[in-house]
Protein backbone atom coordinates (compact mmCIF):
# COMPACT_ATOMS: atom_id res chain seq x y z
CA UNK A 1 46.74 -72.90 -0.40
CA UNK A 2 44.85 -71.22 -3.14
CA UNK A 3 44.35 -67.11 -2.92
CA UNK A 4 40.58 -66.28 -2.14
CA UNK A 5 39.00 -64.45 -4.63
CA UNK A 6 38.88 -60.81 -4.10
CA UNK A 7 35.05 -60.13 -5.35
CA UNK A 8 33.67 -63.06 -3.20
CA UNK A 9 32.89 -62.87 0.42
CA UNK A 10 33.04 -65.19 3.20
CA UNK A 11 29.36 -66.27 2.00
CA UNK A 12 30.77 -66.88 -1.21
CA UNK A 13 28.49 -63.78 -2.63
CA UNK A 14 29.72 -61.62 -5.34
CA UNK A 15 31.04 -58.38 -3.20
CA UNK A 16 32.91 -54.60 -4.11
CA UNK A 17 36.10 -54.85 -2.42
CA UNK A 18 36.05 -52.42 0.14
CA UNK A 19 39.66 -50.06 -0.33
CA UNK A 20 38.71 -47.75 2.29
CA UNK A 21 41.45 -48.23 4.04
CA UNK A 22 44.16 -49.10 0.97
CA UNK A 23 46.82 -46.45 0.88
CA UNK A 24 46.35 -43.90 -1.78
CA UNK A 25 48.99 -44.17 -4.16
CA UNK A 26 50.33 -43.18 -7.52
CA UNK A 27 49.37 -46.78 -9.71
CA UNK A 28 49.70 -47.04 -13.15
CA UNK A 29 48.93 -50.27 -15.70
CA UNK A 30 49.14 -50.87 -19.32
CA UNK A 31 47.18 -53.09 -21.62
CA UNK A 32 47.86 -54.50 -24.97
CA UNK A 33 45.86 -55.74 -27.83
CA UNK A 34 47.00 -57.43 -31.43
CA UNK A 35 44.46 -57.33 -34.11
CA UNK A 36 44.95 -59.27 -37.25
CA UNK A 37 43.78 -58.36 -40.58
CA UNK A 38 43.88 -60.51 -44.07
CA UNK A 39 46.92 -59.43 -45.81
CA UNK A 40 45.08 -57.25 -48.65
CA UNK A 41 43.20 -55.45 -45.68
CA UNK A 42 46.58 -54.79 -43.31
CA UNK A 43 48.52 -53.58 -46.52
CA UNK A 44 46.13 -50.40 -46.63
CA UNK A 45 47.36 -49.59 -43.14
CA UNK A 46 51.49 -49.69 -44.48
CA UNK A 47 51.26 -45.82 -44.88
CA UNK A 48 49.58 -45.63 -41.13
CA UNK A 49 46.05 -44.59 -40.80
CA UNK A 50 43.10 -45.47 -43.01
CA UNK A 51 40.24 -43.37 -43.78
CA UNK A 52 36.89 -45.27 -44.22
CA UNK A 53 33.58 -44.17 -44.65
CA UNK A 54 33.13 -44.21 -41.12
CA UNK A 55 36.54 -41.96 -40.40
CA UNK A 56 39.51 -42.22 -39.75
CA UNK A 57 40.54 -45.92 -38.23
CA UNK A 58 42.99 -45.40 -35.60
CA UNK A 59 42.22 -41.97 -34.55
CA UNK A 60 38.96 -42.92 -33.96
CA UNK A 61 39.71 -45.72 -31.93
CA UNK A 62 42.33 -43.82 -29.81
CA UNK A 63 39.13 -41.61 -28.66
CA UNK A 64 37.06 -44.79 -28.50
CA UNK A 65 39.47 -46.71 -26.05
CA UNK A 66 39.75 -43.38 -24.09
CA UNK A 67 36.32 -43.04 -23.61
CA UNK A 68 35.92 -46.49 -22.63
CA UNK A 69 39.01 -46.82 -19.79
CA UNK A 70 37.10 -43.54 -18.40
CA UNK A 71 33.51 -45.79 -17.94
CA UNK A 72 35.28 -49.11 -17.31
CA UNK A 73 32.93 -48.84 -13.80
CA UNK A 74 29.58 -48.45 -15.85
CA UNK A 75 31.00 -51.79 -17.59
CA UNK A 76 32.23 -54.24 -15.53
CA UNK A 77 30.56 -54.33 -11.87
CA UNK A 78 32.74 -54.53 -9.32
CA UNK A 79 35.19 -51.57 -10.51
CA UNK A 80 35.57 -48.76 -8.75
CA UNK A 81 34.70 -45.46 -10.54
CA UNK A 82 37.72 -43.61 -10.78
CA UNK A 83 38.75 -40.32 -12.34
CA UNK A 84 41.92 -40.87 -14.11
CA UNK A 85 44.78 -38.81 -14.08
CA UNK A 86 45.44 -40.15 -17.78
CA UNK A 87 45.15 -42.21 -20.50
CA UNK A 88 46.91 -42.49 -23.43
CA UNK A 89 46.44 -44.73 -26.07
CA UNK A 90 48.76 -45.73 -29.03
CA UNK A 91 48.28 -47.77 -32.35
CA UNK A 92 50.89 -48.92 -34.74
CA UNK A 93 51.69 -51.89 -37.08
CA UNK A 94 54.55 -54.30 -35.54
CA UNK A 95 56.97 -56.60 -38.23
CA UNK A 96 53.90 -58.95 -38.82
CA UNK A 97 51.15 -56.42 -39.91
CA UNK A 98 49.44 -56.84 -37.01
CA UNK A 99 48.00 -53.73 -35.38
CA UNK A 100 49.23 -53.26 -31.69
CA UNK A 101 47.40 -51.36 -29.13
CA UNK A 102 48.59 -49.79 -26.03
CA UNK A 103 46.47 -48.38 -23.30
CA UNK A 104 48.42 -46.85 -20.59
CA UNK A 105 46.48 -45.63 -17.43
CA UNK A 106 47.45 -43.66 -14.86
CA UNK A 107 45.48 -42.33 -11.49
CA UNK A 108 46.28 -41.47 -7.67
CA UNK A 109 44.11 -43.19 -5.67
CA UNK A 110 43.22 -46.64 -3.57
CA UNK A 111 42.93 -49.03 -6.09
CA UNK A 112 44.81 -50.13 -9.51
CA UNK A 113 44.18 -49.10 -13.21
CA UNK A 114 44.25 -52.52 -14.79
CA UNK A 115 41.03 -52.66 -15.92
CA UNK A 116 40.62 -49.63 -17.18
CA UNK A 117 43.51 -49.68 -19.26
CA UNK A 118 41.89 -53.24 -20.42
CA UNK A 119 38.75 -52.33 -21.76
CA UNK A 120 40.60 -48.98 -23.54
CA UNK A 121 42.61 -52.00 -24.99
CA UNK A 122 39.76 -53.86 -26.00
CA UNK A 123 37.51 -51.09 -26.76
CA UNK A 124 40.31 -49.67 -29.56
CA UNK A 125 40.22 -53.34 -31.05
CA UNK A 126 36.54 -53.56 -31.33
CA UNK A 127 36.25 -50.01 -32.79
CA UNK A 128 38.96 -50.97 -35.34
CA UNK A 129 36.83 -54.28 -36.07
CA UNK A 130 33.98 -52.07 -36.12
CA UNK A 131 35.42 -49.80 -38.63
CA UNK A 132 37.16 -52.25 -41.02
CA UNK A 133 34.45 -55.34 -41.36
CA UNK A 134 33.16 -53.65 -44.89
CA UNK A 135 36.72 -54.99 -45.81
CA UNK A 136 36.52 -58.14 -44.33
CA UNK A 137 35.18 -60.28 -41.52
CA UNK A 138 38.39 -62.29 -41.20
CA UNK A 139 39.75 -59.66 -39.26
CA UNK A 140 40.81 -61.81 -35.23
CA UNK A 141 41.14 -59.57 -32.27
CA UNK A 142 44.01 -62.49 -31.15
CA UNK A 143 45.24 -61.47 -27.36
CA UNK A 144 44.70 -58.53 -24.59
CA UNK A 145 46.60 -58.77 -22.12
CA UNK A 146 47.87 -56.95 -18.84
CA UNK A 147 51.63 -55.59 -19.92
CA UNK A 148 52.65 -54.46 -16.45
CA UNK A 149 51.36 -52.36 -13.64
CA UNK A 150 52.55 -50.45 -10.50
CA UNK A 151 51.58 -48.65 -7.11
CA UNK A 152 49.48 -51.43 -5.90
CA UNK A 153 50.58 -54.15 -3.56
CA UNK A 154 52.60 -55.94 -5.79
CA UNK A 155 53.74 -54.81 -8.78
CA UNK A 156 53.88 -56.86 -12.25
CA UNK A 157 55.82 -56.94 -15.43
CA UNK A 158 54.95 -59.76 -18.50
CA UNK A 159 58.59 -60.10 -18.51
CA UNK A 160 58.74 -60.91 -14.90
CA UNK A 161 59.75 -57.93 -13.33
């Protein structure tokens, strides 16, 4: 039997899930996002950060992916505003070059973090395309994805845990 969808009601109208009566607890989830770059473009970034005319590239997007987890209600419609207890974000090359984001959020309350720490995910990425297309348009935001969360009904880890 297939799970029912969780913003759909019995009329099959879009709906707010109602978590009045969830238990409050700590939850916490973290996002990831890769972002590719042409090889002449990523090799700017082997010393870290990159200033552009616009700023600085990954500090700016760590404030841009904060900002965003923190509206992620205004965004997508059926979240929940919530005032988070925190939300870090982290940027660094991996092996390939490829910039990695993490967005870790963290609140006490009814309902889970995951999209929150999503959009500061994807919000990071877009700022870092945003910042670096004078350099090249071949830049691919490739994969965000939901790395793990906890506190909610079930918890989940993307290595099965």
């Amino acid at each position: 039997m297939a799970e029912k969808l969780s913003h759909v009601d019995e009329k099959n109208q879009p709906t707010m899930v109602d978590v009045s009566g969830k238990k409050i607890t700590d939850r916490e989830a973290h996002a990831r996002t890769i972002v590719e770059f042409p090889a002449d473009v990523a090799s700017r970034f082997s010393a870290g950060d990159i200033e552009t005319a616009k700023g600085p590239v990954f500090a700016t997007a760590i404030i841009a992916g904060v900002m965003a987890a923190k509206r992620t209600h205004e965004l997508i419609p059926f979240c929940h505003p919530l005032g988070l207890n925190n939300c870090k974000v982290t940027i660094e090359l991996d092996e390939l070059q490829r910039v990695v984001i993490n967005c870790v959020c963290k609140v006490h309350h009814r309902t889970g973090v995951e999209m929150e720490a999503l959009t500061g995910a994807s919000v990071a990425a877009l700022t870092i395309y945003d910042m670096c297309k004078a350099l090249s348009h071949d830049i691919v935001i490739r994969e965000t994805r939901l790395i793990a969360k906890t506190g909610g009904k079930q918890d989940f880890s993307h290595d099965g845990t």
